[in-house]
Protein backbone atom coordinates (compact mmCIF):
# COMPACT_ATOMS: atom_id res chain seq x y z
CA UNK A 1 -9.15 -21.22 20.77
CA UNK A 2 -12.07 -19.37 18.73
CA UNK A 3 -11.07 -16.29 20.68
CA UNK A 4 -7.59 -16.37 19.43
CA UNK A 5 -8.35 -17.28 15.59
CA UNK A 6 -10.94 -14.27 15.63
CA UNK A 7 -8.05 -12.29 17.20
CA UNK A 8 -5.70 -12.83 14.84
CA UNK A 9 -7.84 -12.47 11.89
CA UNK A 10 -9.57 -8.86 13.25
CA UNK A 11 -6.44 -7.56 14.66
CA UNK A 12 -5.05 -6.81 11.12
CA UNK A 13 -7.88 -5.62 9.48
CA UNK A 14 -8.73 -3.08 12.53
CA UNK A 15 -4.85 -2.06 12.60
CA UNK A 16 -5.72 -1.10 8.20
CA UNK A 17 -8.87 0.17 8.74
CA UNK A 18 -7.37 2.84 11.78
CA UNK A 19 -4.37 3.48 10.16
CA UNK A 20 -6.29 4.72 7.04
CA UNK A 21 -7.85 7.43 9.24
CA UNK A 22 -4.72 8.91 10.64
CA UNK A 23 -2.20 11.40 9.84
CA UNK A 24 1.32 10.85 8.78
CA UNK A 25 2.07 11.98 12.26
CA UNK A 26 0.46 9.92 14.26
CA UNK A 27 1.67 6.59 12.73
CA UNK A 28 5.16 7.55 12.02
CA UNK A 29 6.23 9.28 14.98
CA UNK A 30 3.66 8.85 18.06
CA UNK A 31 2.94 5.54 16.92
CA UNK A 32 -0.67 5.53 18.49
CA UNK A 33 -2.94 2.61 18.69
CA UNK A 34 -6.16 4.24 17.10
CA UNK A 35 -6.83 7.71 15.70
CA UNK A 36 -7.06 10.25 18.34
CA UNK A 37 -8.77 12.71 15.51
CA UNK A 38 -9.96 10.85 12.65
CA UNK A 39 -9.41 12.02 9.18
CA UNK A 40 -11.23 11.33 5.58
CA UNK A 41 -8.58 13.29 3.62
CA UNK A 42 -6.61 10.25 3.05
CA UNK A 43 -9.14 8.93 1.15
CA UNK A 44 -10.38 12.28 -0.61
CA UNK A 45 -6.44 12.57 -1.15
CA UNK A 46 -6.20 9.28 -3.21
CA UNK A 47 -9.33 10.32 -5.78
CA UNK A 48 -8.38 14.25 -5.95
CA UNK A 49 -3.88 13.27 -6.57
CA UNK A 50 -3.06 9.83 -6.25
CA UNK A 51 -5.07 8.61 -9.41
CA UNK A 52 -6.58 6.05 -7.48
CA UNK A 53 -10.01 6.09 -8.89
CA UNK A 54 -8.35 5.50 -12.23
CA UNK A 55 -6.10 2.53 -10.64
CA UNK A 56 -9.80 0.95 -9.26
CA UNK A 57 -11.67 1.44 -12.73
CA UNK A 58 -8.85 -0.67 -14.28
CA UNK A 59 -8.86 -3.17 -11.84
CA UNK A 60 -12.58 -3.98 -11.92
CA UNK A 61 -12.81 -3.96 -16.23
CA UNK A 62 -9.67 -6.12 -16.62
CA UNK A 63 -10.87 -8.85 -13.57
CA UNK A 64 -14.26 -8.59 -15.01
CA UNK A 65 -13.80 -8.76 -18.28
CA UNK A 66 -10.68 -11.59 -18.02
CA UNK A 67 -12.36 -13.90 -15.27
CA UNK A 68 -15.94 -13.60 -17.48
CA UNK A 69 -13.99 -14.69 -20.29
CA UNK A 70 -12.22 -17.57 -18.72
CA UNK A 71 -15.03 -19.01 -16.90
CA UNK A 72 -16.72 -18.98 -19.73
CA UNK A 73 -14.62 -21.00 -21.82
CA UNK A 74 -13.22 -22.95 -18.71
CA UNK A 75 -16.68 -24.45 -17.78
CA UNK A 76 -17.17 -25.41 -21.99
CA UNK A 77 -13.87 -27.37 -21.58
CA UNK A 78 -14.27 -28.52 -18.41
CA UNK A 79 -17.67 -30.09 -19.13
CA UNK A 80 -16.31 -31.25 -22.45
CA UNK A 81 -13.24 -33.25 -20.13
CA UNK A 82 -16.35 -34.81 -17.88
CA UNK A 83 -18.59 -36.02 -20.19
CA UNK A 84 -16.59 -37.04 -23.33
CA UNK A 85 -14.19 -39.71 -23.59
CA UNK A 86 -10.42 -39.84 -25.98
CA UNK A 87 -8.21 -42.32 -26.66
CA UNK A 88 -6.12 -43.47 -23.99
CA UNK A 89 -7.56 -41.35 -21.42
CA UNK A 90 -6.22 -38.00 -22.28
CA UNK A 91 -8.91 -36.33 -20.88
CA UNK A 92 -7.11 -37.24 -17.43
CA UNK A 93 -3.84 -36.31 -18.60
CA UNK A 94 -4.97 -33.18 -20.30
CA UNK A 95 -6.28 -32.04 -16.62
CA UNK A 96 -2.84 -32.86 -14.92
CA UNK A 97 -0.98 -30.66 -17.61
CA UNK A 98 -3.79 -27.61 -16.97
CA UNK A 99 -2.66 -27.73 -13.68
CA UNK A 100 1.17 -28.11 -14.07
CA UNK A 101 1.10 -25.09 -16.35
CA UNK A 102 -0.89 -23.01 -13.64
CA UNK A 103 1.38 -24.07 -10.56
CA UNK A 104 4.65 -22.82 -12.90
CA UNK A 105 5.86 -19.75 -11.10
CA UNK A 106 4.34 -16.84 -13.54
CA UNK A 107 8.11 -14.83 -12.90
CA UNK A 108 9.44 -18.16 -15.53
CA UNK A 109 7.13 -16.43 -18.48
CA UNK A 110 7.02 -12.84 -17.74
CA UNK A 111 9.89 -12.14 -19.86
CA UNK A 112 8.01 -13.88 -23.33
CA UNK A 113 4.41 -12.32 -22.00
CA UNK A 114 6.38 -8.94 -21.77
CA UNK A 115 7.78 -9.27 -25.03
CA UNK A 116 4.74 -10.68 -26.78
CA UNK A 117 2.61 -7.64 -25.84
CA UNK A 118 5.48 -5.27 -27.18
CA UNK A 119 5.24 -6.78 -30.60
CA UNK A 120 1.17 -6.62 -30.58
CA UNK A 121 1.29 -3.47 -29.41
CA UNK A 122 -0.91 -3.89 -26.24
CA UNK A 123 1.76 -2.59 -23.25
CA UNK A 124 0.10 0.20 -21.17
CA UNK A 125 -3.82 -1.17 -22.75
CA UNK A 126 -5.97 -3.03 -20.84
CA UNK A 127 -6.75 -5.72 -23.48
CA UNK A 128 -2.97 -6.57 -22.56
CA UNK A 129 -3.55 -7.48 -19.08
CA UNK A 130 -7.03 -9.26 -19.92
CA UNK A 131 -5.68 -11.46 -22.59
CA UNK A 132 -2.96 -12.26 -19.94
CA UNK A 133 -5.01 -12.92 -17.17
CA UNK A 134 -7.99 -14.70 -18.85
CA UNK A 135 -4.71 -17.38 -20.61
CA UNK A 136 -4.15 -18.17 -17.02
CA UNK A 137 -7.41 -18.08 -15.45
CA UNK A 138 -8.70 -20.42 -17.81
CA UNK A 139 -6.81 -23.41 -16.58
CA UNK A 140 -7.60 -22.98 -13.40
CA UNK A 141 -11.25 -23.25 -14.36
CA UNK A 142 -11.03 -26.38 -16.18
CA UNK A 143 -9.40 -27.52 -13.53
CA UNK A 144 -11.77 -26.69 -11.01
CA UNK A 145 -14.83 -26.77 -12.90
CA UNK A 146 -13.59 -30.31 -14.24
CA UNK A 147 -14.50 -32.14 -10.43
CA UNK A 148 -17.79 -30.57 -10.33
CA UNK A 149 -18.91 -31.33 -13.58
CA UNK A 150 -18.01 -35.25 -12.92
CA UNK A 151 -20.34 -34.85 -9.81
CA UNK A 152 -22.90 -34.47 -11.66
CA UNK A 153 -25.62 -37.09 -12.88
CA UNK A 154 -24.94 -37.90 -16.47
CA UNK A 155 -28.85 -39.56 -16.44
CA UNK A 156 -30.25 -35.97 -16.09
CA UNK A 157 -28.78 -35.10 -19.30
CA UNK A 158 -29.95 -38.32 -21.19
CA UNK A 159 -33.27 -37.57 -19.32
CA UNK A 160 -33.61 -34.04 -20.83
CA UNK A 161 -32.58 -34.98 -24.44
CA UNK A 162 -34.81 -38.37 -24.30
CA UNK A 163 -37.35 -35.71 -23.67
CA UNK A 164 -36.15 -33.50 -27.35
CA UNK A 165 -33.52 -31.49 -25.64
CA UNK A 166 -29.83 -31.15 -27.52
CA UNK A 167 -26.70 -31.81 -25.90
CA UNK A 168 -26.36 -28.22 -25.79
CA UNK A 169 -30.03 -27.69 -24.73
CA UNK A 170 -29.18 -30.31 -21.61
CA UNK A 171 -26.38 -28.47 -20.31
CA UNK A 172 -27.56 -25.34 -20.82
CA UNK A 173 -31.15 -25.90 -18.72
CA UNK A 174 -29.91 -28.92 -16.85
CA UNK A 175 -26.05 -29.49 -16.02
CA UNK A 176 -25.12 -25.43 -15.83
CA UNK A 177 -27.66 -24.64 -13.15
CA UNK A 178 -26.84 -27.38 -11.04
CA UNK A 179 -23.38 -26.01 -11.46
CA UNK A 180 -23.68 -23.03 -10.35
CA UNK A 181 -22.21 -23.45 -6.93
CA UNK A 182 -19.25 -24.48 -8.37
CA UNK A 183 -18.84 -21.59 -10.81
CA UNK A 184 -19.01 -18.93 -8.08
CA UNK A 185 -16.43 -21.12 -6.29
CA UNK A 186 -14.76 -20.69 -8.84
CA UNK A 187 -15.62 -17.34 -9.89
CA UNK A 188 -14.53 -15.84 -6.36
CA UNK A 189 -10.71 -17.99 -6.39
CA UNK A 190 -10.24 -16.09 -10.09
CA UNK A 191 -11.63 -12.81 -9.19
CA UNK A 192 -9.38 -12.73 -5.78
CA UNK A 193 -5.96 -13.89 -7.89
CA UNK A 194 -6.82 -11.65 -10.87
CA UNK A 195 -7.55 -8.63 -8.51
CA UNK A 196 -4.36 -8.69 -6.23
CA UNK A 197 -2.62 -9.57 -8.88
CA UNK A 198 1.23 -7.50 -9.08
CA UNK A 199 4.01 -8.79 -10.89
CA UNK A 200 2.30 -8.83 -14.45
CA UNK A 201 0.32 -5.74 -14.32
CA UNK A 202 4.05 -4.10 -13.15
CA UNK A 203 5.56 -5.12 -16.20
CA UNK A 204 2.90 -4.67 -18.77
CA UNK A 205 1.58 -0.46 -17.27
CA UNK A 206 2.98 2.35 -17.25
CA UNK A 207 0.43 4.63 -17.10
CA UNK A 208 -2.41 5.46 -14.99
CA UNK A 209 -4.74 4.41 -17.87
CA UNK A 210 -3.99 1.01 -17.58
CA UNK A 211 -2.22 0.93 -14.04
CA UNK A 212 -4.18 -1.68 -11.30
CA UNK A 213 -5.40 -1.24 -8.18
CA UNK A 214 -2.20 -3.46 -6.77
CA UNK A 215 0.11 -1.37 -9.51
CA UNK A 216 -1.22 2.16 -8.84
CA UNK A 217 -0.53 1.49 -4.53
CA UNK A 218 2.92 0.92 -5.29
CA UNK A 219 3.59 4.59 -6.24
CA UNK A 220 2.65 5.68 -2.67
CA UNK A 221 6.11 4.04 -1.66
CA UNK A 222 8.36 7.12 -2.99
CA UNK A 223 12.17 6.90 -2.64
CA UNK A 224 12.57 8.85 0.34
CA UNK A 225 9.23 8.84 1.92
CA UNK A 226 6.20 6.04 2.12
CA UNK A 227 2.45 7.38 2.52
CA UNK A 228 1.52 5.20 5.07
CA UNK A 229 -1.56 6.56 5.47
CA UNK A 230 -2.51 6.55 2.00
CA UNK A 231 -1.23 2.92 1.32
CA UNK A 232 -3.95 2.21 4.62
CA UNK A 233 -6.68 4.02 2.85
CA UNK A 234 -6.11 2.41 -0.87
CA UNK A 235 -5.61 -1.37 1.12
CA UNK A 236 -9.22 -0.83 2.64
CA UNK A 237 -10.64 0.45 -0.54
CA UNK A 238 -9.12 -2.22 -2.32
CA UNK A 239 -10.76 -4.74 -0.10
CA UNK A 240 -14.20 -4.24 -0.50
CA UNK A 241 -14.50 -5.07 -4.17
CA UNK A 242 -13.86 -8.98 -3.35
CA UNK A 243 -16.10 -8.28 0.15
CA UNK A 244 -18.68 -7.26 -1.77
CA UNK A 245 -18.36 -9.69 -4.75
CA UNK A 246 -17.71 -12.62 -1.55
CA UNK A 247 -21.02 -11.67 0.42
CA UNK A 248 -22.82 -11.59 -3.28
CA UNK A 249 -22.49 -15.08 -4.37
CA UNK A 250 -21.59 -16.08 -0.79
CA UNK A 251 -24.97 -18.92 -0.85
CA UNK A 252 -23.73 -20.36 -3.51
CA UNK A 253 -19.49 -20.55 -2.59
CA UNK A 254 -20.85 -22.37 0.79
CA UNK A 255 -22.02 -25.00 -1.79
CA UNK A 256 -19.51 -25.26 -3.96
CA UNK A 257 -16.68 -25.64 -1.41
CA UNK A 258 -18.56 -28.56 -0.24
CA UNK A 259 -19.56 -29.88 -3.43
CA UNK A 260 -18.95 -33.99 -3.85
CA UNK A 261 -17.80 -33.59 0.09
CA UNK A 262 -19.99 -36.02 1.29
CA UNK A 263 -21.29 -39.19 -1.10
């Protein structure tokens, strides 16, 4: 049973990564199952005419930038939801209404987003697609970061300010270090929606100044011909971003998956 999960996970990613190193040729008319003479100009073709360095650049400012942003102020607000209490529970209900308004299909608000960024001015920028994607990464933060927070000791904190520490002080040296699993939990869910993201960065670019990684691959697909081979190359290249970023903090996503698993 191993065997056949493995399978069916490597089977894709081999069929991407040989694809990328053939010719037009080979996958549209011979049809062959690996590269009978491997090729690099797909990739030296998307830097030197398809823009696609430009397309990556984007993609890693606006993910950094937005999912920086929104864990940032989605761990302050999701610690504020754990350890403080309001009247008649909101904190609870404030948490369920986070996530309603992340689960609402985005395709119901692209139409005010689209026109909200025409009248600031910010279509074709990328401040337009980070203000948009760091409004809807931050809910799922709180969200997330919210459960993590609660499994956390509240005595550690009193402990550190008994000893002269602020509130701020506490969760600063104390709480946000033993939350750190949980951030890059976090951090990689955001980074991986943000990246792949399509629909938004359609509407709101134009331009290969702003145009994302996910935006830029769609102009392979011409009207009367697809570069398959280039779409192969930019899908591998693509990937390794969020490889990389998953193997970084992959100590500390082990942890926070299993976070409050076991009591």
């Amino acid at each position: 049973m191993t065997s056949l999960i493995v399978f069916i996970v490597l089977v894709p990613i081999y069929w991407l990564v040989s694809t990328s190193l053939k010719y037009n040729k080979e996958i549209t008319q011979e049809g062959t199952l690996y590269p009978h003479v491997p090729t690099f100009d797909n990739y030296l073709r998307l830097f030197s005419e398809k823009n696609f360095g430009a397309y990556l650049t984007n993609s890693l400012v606006v993910t950094t930038v937005s999912v920086s942003i929104a864990l940032v102020l989605g761990t302050l607000g999701a610690y504020a939801m754990a350890r403080f209490r309001l009247p008649f529970v909101l904190e609870r209900k404030i948490g369920l209404l986070l996530l309603t308004l992340r689960i609402v299909p985005p395709v119901v608000i692209l139409i005010p987003v689209y026109l909200l960024m025409l009248r600031l001015g910010l279509l074709d920028q990328w401040l337009g697609l980070i203000i948009t994607y760091t409004a809807f990464n931050v809910t799922f933060c709180v969200w997330m970061m919210e459960s993590f927070f609660r499994e956390i000791p509240v005595d550690l904190e009193e402990a550190a300010m008994v000893d002269g520490d602020s509130r701020f002080g506490a969760f600063r040296r104390v709480t946000l270090p033993l939350a750190a699993p949980g951030i890059a939990a976090t951090a990689i869910f955001a980074v991986i929606v943000t990246f792949n993201e399509f629909m938004f960065a359609l509407a709101l670019t134009a331009t290969p100044k702003a145009m994302t990684m996910p935006r830029g691959t769609a102009t392979l697909i011409g009207r009367i011909d697809t570069d398959w081979a280039s779409m192969a190359a930019a899908g591998v290249i693509g990937a390794l971003p969020i490889v990389v970023f998953a193997l970084l903090v992959q100590r500390h996503l082990v942890r926070g998956l299993t976070m409050g698993a076991v009591k």
